[in-house]
C-alpha atoms as a PDB file:
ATOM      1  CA  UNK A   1      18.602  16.187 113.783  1.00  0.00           C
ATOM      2  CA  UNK A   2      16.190  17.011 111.087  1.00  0.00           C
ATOM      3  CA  UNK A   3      16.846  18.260 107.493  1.00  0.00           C
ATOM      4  CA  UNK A   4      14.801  21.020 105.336  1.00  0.00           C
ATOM      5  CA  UNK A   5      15.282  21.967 101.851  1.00  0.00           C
ATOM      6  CA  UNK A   6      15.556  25.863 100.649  1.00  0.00           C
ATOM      7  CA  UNK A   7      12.086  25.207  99.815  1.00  0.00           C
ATOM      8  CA  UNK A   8      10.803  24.161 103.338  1.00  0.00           C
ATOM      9  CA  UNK A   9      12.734  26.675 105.122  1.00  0.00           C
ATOM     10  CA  UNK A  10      11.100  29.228 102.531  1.00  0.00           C
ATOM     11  CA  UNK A  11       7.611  28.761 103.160  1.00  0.00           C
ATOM     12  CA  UNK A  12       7.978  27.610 106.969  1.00  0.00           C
ATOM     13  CA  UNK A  13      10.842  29.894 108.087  1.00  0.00           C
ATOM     14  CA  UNK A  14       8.886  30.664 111.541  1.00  0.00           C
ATOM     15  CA  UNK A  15       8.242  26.858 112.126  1.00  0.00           C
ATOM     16  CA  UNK A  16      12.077  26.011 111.524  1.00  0.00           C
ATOM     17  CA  UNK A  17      13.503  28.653 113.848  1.00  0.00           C
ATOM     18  CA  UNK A  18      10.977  27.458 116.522  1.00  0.00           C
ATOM     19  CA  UNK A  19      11.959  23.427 115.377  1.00  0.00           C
ATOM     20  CA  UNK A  20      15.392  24.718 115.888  1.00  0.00           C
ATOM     21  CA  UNK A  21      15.670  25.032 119.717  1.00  0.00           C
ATOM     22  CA  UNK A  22      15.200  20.870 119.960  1.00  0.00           C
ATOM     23  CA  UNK A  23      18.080  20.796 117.621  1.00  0.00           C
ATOM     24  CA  UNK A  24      19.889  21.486 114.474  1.00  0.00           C
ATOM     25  CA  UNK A  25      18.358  21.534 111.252  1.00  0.00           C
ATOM     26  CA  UNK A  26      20.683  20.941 108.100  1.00  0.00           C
ATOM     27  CA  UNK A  27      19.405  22.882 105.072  1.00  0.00           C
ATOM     28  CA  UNK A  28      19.859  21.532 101.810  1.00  0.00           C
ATOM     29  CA  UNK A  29      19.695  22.812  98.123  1.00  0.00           C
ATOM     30  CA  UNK A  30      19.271  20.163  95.720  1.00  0.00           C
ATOM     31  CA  UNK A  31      20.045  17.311  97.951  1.00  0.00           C
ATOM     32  CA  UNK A  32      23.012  18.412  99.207  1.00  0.00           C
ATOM     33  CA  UNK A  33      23.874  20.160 102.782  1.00  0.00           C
ATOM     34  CA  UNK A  34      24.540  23.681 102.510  1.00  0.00           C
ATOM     35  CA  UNK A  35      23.756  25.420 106.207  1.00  0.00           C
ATOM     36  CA  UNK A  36      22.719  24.355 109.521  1.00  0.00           C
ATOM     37  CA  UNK A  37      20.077  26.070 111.628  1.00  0.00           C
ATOM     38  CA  UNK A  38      21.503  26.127 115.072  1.00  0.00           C
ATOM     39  CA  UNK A  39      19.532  27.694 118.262  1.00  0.00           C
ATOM     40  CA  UNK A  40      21.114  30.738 119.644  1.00  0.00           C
ATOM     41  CA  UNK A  41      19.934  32.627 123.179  1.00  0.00           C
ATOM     42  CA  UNK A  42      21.896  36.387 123.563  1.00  0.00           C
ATOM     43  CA  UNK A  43      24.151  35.303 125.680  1.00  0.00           C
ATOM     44  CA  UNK A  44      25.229  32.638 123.521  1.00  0.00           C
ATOM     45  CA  UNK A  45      25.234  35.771 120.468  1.00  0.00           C
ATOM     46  CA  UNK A  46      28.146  37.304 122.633  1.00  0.00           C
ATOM     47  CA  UNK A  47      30.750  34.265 122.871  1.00  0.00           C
ATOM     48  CA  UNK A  48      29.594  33.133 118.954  1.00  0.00           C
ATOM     49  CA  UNK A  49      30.976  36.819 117.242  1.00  0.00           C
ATOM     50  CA  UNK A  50      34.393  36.675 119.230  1.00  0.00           C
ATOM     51  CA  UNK A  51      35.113  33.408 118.911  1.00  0.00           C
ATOM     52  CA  UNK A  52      34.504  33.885 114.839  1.00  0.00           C
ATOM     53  CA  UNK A  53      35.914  36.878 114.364  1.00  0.00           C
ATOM     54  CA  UNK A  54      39.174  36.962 112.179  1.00  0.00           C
ATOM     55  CA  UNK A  55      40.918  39.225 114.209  1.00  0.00           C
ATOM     56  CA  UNK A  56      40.615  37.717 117.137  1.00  0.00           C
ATOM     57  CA  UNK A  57      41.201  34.108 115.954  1.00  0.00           C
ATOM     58  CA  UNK A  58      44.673  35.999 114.609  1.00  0.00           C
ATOM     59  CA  UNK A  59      45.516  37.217 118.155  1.00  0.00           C
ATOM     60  CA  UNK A  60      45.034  33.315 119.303  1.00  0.00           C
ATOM     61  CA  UNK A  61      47.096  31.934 116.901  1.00  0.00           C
ATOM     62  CA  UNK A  62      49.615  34.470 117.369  1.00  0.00           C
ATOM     63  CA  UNK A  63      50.362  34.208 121.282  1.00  0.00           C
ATOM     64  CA  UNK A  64      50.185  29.883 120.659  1.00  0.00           C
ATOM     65  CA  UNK A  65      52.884  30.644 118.394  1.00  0.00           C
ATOM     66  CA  UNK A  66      55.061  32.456 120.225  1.00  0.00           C
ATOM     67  CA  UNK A  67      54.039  30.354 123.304  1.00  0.00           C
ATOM     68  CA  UNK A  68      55.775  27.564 121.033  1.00  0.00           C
ATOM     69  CA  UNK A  69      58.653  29.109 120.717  1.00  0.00           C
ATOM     70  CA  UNK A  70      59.409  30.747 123.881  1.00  0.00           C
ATOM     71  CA  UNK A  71      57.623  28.291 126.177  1.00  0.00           C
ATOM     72  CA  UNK A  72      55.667  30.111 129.176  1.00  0.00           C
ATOM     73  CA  UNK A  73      55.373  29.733 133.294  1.00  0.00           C
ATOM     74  CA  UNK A  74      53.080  27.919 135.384  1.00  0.00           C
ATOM     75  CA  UNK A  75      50.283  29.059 136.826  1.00  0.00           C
ATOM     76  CA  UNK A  76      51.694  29.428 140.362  1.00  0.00           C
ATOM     77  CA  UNK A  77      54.468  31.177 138.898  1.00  0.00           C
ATOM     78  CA  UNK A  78      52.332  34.150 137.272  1.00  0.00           C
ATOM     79  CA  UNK A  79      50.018  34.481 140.416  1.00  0.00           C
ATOM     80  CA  UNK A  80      53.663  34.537 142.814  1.00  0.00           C
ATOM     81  CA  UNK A  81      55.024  37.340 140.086  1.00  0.00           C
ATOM     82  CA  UNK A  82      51.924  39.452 140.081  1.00  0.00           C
ATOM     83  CA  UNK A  83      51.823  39.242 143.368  1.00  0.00           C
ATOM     84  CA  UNK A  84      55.256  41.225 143.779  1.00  0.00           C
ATOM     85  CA  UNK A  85      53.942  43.878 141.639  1.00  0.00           C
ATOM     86  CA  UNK A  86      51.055  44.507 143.669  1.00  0.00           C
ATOM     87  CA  UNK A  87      53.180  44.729 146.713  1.00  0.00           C
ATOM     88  CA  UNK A  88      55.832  47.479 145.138  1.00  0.00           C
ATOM     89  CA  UNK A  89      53.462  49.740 143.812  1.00  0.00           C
ATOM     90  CA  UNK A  90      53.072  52.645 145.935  1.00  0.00           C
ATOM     91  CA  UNK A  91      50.398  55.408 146.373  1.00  0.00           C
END
């Protein structure tokens, strides 16, 4: 892990962002950590926006929460009740 100051990262953005695919680099201001420089490909970009977006985060919590308090089914369970629905449905 290596660390860079606002300065650094000012004057040697380009070398950072290549530095940064060997591993993170914290950036500090005055001493003290204030970002980290982490190495992202596209398909990484993808699972990064939905796992950090608010909304979705919301959704999790919510269906944990009511997973709490009503409980759920086992796995084998599900795949024998979805099962039956594919069975009844008729063209």
């Amino acid at each position: 892990m290596k660390f860079a100051g606002v300065k650094e990262l000012k004057h040697k953005t380009m070398e950072l962002l290549r530095d940064s695919q060997k591993g993170d680099i914290i950036i500090t201001a005055y001493g003290k950590p204030t970002a980290v420089l982490h190495h992202i490909t596209a398909d990484d970009l993808a699972d990064y926006l939905i796992e950090n977006e608010p909304s979705f985060k919301m959704r999790i919590e919510e269906a944990y929460a009511e997973y709490k308090a009503h409980g759920g089914i086992t796995a084998d369970a599900l795949i024998k009740k979805l099962g039956k629905r594919r069975g009844t449905k008729k063209i």
